[in-house]
C-alpha atoms as a PDB file:
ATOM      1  CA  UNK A   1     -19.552   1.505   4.189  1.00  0.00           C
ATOM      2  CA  UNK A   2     -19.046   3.189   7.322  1.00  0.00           C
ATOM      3  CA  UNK A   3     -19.049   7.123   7.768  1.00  0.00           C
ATOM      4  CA  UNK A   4     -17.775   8.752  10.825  1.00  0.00           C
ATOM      5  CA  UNK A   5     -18.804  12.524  11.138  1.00  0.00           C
ATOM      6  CA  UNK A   6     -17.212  14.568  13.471  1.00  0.00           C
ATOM      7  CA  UNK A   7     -18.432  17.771  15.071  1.00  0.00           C
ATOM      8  CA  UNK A   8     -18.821  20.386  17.669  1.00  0.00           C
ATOM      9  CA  UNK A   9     -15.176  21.705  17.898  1.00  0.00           C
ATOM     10  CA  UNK A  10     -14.365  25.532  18.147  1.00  0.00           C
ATOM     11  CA  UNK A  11     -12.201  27.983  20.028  1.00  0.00           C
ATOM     12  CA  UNK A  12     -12.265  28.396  23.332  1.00  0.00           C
ATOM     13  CA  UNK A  13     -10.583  30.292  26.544  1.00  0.00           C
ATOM     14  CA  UNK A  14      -8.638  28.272  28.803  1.00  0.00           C
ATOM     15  CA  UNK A  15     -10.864  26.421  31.725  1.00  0.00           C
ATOM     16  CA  UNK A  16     -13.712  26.455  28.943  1.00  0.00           C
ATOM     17  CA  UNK A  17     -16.016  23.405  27.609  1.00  0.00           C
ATOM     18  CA  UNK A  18     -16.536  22.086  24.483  1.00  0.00           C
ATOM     19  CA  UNK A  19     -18.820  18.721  23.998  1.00  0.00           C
ATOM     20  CA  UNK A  20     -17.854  17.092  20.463  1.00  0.00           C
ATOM     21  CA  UNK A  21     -19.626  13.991  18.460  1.00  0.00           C
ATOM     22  CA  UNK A  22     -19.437  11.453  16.767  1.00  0.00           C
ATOM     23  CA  UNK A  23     -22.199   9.972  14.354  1.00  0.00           C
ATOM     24  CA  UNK A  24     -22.058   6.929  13.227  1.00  0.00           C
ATOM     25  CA  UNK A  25     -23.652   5.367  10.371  1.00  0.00           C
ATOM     26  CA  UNK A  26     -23.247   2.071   8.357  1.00  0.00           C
ATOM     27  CA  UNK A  27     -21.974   0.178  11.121  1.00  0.00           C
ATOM     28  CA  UNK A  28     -22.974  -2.939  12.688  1.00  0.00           C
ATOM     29  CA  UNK A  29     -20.526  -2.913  15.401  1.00  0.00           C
ATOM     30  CA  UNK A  30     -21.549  -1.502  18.786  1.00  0.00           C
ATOM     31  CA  UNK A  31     -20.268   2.476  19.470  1.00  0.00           C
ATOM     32  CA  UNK A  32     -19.176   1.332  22.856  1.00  0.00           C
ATOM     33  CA  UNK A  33     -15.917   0.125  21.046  1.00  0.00           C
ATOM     34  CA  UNK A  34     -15.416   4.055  19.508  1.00  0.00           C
ATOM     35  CA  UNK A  35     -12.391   5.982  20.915  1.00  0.00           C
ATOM     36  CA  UNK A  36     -11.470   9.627  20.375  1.00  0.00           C
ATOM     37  CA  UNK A  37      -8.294  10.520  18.924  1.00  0.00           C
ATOM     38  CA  UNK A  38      -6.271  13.695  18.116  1.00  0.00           C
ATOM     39  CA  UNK A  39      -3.354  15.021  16.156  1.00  0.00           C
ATOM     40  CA  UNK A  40      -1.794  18.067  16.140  1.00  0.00           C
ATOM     41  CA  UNK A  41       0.375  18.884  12.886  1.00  0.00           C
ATOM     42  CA  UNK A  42       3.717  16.761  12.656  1.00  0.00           C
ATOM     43  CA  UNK A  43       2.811  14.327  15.191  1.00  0.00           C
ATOM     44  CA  UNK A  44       0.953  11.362  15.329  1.00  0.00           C
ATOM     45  CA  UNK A  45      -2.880  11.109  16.286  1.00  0.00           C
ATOM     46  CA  UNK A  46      -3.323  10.113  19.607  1.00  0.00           C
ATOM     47  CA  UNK A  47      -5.536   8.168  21.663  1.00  0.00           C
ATOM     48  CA  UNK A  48      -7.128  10.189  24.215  1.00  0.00           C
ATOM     49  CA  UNK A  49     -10.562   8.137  25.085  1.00  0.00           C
ATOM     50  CA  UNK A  50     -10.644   4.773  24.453  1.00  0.00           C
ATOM     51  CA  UNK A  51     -14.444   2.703  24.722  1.00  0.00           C
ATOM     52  CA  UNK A  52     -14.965  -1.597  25.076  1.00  0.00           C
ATOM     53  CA  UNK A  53     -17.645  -3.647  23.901  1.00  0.00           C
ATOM     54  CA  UNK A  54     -18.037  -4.256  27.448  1.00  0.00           C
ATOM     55  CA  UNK A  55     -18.653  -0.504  28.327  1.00  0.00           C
ATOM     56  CA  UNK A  56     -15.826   0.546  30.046  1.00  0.00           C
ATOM     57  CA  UNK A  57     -13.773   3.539  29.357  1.00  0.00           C
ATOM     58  CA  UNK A  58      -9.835   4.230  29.534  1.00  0.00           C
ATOM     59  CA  UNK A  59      -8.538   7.683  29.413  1.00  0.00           C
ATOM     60  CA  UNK A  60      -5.053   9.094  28.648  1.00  0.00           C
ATOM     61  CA  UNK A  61      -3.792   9.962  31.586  1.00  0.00           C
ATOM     62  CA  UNK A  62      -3.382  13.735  29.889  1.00  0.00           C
ATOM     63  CA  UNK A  63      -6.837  14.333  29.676  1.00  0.00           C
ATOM     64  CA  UNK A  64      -8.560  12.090  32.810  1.00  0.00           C
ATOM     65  CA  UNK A  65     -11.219  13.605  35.336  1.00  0.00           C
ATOM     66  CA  UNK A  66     -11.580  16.080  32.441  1.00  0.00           C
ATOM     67  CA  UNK A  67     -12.670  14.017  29.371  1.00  0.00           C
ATOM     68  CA  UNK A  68     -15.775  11.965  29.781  1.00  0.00           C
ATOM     69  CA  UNK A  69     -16.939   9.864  26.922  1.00  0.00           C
ATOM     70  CA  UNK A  70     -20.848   9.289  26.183  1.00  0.00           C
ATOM     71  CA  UNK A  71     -23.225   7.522  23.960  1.00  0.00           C
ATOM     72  CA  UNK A  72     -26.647   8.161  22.475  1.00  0.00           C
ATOM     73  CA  UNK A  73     -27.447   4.542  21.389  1.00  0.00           C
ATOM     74  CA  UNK A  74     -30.446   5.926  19.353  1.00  0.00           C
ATOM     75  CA  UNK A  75     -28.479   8.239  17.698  1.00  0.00           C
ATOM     76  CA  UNK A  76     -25.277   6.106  17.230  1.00  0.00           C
ATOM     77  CA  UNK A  77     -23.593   8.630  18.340  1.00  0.00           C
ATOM     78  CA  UNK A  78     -20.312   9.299  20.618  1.00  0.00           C
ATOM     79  CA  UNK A  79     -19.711  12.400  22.532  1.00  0.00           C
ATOM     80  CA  UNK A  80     -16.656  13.714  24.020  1.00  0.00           C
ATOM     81  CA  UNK A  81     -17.547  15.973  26.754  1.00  0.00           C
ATOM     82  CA  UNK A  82     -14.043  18.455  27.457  1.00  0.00           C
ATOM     83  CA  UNK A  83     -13.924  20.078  30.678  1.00  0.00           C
ATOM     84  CA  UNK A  84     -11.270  22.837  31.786  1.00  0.00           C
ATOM     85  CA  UNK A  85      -9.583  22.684  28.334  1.00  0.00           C
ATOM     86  CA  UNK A  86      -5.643  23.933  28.043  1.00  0.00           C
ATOM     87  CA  UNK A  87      -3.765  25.319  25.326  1.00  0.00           C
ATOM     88  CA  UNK A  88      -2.066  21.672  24.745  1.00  0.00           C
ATOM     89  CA  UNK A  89      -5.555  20.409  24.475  1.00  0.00           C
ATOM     90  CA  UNK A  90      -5.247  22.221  20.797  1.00  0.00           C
ATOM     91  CA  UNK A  91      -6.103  19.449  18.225  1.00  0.00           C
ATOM     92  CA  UNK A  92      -7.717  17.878  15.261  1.00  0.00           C
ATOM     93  CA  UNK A  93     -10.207  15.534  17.401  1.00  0.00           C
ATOM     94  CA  UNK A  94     -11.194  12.103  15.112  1.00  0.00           C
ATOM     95  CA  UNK A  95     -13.252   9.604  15.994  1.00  0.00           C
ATOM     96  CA  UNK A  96     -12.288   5.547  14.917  1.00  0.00           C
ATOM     97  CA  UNK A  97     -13.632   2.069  16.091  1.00  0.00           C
ATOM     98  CA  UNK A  98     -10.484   0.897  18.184  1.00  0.00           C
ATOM     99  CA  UNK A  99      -9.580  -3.027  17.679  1.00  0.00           C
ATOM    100  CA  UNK A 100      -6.946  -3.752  19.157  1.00  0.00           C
ATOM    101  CA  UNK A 101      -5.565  -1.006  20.225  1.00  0.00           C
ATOM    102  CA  UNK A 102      -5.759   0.576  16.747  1.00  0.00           C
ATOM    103  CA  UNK A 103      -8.075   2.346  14.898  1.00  0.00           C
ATOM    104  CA  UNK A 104      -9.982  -0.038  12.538  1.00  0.00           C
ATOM    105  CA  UNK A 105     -12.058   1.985   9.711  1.00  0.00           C
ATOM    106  CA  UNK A 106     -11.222   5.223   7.471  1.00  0.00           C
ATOM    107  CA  UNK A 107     -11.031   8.701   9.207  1.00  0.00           C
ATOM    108  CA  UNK A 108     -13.246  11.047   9.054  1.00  0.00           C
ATOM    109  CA  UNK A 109     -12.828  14.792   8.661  1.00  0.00           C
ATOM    110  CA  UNK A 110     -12.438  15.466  12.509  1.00  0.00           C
ATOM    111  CA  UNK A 111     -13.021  18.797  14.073  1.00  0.00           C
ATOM    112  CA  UNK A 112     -10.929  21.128  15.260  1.00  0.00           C
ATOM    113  CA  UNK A 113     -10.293  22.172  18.785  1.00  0.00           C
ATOM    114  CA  UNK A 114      -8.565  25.318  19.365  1.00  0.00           C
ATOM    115  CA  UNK A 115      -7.544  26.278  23.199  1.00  0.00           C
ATOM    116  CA  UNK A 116      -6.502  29.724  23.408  1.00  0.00           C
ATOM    117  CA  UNK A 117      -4.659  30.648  26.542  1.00  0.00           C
END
């Protein structure tokens, strides 16, 4: 069974950096396909950082040039490095293999971002 665990989330100023992860464990699919998602209460999680089995990356447009995506292939694990972070940036970050376009196992707890302005 696969287990997503999410950390490194906090509060923050506005312009600040947070780097979050993702570990990975159970899985035999490669973490190039993870994506980052986030939801904010009453409204539905959204894709912000999407991965390929290929390697490449998409970004929402929302959060490109300052989202980068990583991966520690020894560690199975994903990061999400967040650069100049804004109030709207405020979020439950999740982590999810995306097939398809959609998120393919169970969520995990997530971590929360808070962006104070």
């Amino acid at each position: 069974q696969v287990h997503l665990v999410e950390s490194g989330g906090g509060l923050v100023q506005a312009g600040g950096s947070l780097r979050l992860s993702c570990a990975v464990s159970g899985s035999t699919f490669s973490i190039n396909a993870i994506g980052w998602y986030r939801q904010v209460p009453g409204k539905q999680r959204e894709l912000v950082a999407r991965g390929s089995v290929g390697g490449s990356i998409n970004y929402a447009d929302s959060v490109k040039v300052r989202f980068t995506i990583s991966r520690d292939y020894a560690k199975n694990t994903v990061y999400l490095q967040m650069n100049s972070l804004r109030p709207e940036d405020t979020a439950v970050y999740f982590c999810n293999l995306v097939v398809g376009g959609s998120a393919y196992w169970d969520w995990g707890q997530g971590t929360q971002v808070t962006v104070s302005s």
